[in-house]
Structure formats: C-alpha cells, structure tokens
N, C-alpha and C. Protein backbone atom coordinates (compact mmCIF):
# COMPACT_ATOMS: atom_id res chain seq x y z
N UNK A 1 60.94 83.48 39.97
CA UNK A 1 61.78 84.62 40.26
C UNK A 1 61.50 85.68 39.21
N UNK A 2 61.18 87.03 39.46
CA UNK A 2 61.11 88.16 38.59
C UNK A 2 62.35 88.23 37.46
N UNK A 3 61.59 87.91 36.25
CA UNK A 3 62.43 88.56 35.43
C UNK A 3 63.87 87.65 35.09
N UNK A 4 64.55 87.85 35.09
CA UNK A 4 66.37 87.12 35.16
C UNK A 4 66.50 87.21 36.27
N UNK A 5 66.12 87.48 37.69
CA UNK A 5 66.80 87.47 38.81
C UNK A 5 66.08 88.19 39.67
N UNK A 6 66.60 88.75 41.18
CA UNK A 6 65.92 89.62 42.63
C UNK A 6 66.78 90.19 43.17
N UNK A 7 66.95 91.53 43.36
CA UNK A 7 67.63 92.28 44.21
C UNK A 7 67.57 91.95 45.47
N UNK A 8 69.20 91.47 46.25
CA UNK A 8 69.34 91.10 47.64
C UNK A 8 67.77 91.53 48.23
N UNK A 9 68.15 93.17 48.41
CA UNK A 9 66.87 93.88 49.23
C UNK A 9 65.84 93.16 49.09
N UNK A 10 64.80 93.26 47.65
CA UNK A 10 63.66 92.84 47.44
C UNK A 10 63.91 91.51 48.34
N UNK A 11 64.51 90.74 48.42
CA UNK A 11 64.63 88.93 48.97
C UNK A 11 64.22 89.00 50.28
N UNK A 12 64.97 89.87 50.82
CA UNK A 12 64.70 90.02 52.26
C UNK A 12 63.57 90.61 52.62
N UNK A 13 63.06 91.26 51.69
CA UNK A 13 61.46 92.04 51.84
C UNK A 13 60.15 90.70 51.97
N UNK A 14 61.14 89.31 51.18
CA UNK A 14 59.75 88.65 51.09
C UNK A 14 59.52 87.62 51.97
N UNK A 15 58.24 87.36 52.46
CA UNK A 15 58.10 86.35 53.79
C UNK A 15 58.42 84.60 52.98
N UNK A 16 58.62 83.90 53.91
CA UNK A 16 58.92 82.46 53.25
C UNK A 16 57.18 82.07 53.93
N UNK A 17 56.78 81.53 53.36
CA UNK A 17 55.29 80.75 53.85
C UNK A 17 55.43 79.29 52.78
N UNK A 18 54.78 78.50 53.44
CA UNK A 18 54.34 77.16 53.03
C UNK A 18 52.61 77.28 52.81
N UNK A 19 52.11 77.23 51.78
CA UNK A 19 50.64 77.64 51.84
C UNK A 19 50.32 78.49 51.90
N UNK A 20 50.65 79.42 51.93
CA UNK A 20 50.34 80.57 52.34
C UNK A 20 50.55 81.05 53.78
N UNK A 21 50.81 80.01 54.67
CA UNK A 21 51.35 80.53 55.93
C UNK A 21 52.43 81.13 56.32
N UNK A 22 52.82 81.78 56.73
CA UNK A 22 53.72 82.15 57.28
C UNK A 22 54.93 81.66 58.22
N UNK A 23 55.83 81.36 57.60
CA UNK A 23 57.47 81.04 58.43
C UNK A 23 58.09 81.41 58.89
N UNK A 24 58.52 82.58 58.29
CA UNK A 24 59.85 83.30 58.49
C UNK A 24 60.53 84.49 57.21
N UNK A 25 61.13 84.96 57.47
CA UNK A 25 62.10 85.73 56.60
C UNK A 25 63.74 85.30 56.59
N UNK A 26 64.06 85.93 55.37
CA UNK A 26 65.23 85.77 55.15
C UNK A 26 66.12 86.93 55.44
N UNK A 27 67.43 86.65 56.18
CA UNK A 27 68.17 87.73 56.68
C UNK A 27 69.70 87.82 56.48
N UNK A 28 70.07 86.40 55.94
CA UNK A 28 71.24 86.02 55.66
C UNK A 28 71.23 85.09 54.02
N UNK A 29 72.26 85.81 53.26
CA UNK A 29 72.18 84.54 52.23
C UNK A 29 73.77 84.09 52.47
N UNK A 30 73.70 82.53 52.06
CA UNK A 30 74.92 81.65 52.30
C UNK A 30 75.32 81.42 50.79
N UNK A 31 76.23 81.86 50.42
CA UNK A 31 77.30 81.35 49.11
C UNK A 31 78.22 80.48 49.32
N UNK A 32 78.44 79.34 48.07
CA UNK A 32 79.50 78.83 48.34
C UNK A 32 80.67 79.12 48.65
N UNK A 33 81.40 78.41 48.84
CA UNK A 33 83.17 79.44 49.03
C UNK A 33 83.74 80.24 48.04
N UNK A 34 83.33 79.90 46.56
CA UNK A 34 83.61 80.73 45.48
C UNK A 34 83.53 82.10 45.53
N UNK A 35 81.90 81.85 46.70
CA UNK A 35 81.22 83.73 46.30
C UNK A 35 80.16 83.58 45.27
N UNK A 36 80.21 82.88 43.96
CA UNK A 36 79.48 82.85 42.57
C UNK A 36 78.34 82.31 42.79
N UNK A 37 77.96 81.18 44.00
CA UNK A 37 76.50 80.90 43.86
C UNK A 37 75.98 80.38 45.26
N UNK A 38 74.42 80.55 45.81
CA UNK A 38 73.49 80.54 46.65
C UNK A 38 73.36 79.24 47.16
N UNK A 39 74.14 79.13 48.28
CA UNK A 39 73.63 77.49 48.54
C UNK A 39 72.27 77.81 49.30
N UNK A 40 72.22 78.66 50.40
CA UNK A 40 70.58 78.57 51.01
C UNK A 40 70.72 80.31 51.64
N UNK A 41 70.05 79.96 52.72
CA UNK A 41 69.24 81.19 53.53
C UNK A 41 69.17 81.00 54.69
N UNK A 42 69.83 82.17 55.63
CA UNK A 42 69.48 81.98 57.03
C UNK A 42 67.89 82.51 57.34
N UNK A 43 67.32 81.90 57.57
CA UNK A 43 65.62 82.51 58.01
C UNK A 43 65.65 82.89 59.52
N UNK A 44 64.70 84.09 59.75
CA UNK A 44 64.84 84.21 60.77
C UNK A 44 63.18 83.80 61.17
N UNK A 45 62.50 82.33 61.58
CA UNK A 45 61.00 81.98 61.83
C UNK A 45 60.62 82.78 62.75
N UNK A 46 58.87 82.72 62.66
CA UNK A 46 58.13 83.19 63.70
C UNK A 46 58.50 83.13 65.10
N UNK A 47 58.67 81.52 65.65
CA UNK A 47 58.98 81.13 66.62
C UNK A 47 60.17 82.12 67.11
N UNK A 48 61.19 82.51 66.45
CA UNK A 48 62.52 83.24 67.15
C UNK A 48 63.43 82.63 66.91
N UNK A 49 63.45 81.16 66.02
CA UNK A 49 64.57 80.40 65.99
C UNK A 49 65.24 80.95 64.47
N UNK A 50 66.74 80.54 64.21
CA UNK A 50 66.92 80.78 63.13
C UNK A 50 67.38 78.98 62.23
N UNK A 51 66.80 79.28 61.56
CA UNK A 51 67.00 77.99 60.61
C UNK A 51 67.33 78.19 59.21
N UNK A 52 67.97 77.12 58.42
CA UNK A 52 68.23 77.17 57.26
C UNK A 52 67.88 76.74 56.34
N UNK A 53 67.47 77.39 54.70
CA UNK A 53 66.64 76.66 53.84
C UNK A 53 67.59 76.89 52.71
N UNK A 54 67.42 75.62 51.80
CA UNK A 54 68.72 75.72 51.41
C UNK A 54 67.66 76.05 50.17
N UNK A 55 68.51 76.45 49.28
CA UNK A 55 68.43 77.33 47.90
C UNK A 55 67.39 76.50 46.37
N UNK A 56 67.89 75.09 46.59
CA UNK A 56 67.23 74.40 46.04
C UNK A 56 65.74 74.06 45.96
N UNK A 57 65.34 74.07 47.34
CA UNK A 57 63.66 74.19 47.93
C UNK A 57 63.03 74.86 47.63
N UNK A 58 63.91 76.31 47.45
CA UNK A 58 62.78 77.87 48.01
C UNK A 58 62.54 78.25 46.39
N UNK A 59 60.74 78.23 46.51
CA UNK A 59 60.74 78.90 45.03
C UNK A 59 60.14 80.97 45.26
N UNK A 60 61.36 80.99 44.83
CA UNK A 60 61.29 82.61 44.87
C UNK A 60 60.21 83.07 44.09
N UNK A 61 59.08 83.61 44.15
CA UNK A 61 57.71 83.95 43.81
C UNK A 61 57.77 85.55 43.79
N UNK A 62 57.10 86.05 43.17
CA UNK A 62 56.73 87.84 43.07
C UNK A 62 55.80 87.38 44.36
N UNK A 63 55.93 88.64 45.39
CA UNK A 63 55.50 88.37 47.13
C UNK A 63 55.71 87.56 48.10
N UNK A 64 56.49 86.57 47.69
CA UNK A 64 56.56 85.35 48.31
C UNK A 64 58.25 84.32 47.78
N UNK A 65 58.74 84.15 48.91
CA UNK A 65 59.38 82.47 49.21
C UNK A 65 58.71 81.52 49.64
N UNK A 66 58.30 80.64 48.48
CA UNK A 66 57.32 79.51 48.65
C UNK A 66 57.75 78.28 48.94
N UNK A 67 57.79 77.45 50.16
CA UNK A 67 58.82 76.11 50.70
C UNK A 67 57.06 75.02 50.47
N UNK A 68 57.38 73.60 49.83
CA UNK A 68 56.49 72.94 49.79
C UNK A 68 56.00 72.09 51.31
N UNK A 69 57.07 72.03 52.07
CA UNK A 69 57.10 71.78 53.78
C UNK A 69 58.08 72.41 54.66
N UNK A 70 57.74 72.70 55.46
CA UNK A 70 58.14 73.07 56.57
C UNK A 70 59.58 72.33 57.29
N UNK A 71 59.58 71.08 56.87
CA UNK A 71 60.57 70.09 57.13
C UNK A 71 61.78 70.45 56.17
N UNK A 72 61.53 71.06 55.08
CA UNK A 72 62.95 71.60 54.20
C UNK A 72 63.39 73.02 55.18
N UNK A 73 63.29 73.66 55.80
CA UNK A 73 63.92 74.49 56.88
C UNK A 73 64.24 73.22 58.27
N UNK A 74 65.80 73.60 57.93
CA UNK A 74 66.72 73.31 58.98
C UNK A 74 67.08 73.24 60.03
N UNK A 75 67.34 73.18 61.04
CA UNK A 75 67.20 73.45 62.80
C UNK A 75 68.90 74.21 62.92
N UNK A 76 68.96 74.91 64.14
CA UNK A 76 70.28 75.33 64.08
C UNK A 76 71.46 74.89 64.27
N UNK A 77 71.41 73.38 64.31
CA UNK A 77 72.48 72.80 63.63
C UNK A 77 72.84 72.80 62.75
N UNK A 78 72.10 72.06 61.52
CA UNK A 78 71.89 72.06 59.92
C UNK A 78 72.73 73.73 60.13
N UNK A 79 71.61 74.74 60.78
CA UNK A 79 72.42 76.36 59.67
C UNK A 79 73.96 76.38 60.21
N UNK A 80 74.05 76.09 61.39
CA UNK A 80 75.84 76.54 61.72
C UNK A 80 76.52 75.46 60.82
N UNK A 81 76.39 73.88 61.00
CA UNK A 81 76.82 73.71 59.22
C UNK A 81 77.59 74.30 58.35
N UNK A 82 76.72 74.84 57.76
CA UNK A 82 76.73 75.67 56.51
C UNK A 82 77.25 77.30 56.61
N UNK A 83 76.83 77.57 57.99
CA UNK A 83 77.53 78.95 58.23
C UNK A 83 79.00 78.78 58.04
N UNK A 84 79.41 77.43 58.43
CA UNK A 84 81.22 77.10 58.85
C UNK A 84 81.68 76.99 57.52
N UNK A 85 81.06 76.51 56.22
CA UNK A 85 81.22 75.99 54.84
C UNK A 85 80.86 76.78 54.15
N UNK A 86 80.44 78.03 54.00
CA UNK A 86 79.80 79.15 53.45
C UNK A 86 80.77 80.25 53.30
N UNK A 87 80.08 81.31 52.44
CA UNK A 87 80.44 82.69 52.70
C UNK A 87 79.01 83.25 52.78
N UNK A 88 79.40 84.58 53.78
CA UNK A 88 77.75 85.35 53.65
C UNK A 88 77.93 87.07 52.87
N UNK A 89 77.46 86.50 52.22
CA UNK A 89 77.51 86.94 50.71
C UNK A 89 77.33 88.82 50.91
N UNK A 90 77.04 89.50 52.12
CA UNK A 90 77.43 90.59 52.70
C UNK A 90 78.86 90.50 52.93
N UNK A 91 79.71 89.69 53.58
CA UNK A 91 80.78 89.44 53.57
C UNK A 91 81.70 90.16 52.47
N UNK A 92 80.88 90.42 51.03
CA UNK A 92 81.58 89.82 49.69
C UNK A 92 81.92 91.53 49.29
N UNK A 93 81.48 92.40 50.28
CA UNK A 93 81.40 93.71 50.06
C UNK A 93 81.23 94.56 48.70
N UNK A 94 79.93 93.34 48.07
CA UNK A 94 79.14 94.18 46.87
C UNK A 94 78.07 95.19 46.94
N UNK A 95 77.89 96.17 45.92
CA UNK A 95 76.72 96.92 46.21
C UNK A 95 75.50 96.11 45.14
N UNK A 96 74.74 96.36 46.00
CA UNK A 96 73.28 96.33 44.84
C UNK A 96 73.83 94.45 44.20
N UNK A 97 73.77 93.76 45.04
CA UNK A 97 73.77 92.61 44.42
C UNK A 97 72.66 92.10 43.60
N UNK A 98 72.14 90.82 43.00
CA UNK A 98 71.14 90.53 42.44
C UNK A 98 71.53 88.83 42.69
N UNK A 99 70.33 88.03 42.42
CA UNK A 99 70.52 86.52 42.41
C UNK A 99 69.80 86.04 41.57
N UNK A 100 69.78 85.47 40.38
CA UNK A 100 69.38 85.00 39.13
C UNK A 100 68.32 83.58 39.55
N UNK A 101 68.16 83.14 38.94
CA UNK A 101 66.84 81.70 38.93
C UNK A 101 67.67 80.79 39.17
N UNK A 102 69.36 80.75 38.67
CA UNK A 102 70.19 79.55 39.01
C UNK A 102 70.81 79.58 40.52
N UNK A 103 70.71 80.53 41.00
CA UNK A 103 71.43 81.14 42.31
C UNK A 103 72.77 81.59 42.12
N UNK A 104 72.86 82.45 40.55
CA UNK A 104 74.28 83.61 40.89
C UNK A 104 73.91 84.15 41.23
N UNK A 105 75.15 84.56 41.72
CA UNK A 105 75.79 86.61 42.17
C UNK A 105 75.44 87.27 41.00
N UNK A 106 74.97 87.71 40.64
CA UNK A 106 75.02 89.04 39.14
C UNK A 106 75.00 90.52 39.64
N UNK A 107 74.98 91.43 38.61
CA UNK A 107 74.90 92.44 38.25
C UNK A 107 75.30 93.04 39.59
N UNK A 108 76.33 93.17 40.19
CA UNK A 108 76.52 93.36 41.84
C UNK A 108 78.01 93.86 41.55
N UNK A 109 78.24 95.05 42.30
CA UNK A 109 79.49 95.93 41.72
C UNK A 109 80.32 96.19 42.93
N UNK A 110 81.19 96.39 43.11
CA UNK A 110 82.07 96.07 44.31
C UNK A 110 82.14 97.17 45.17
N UNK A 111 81.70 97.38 46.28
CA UNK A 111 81.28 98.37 47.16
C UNK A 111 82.77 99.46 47.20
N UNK A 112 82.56 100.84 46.83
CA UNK A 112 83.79 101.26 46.81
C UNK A 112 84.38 102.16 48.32
C-alpha cells in the first residue's frame, strides 16, 4: 500500500488481477459495524458477477489489487453475507476518506 495508506478514489481506480490477469474492480468497501475498519470489497468481475474479497487477501500494490487465487473472491452469497453484517463505508458520509495497511478509516472528514 502507498505510503501509510490509499485514497478511497485511488482504490477504486485499481484493477484486482491474480498474475497479472485481470478480475475485476472494486466498487464497494465493507466496514465493520464500528465504521473503524475494512473487512473486504465488493468487486465488480469481468464476467458481470459481483463477488467479495475480503480485506485480508488483497495486497494493495501501487497499480494493482493483487489476490494470490481466484478462489479468495467470493460468490454472491459469501458478498450478501457480509453486505447484511457490514457497513458500506459511503454510508459513513465522509469526505476524502483514506485506508491505511491495517484497514482503517483515516484522515477522512465528515462530509458537511
């Protein structure tokens, strides 16, 4: 992860690939109920499906969300899951959020 952390935006700018292939993007992030930290990611794959990768897997890379298999993204069971047990962290009506290497919320100021 760049630095101490990644601006929401930048996150969503970057493709998830395994190898260098190509998966999917990220379009949703899932917080615990607190709000304070990243359990995973709604991806939206090639295929059209949306699946979930949870936070622990994905190594956030300068250009890249790097997953070591394909089998750590979720089917849309697994994501509704977690959609039901979650907050989505747009929800949280911050501006300019950021997400650190541990998966906080940081530097993210409360949308006025």
């Amino acid at each position: 992860m760049r630095g101490s952390g990644i601006s929401v935006d930048d996150l969503f700018a970057l493709p998830v690939r395994m190898h260098g292939i190509y998966l999917g993007r990220p379009i949703d992030v899932l917080l615990h109920e607190t709000g304070e930290r990243v359990v995973g990611f709604e991806l939206l794959c090639g295929d059209g499906a949306h699946r979930f990768l949870p936070f622990a897997v994905a190594d956030v890379r300068d250009g890249e969300i790097a997953v070591a298999s394909a089998l750590t993204l979720l089917d849309e069971r697994a994501l509704t899951y977690y959609r039901e047990r979650t907050r989505r962290l747009a929800d949280l009506g911050l501006a300019e959020p950021w997400i650190d290497e541990d998966g906080r919320v940081i530097e993210a100021r409360t949308a006025a």
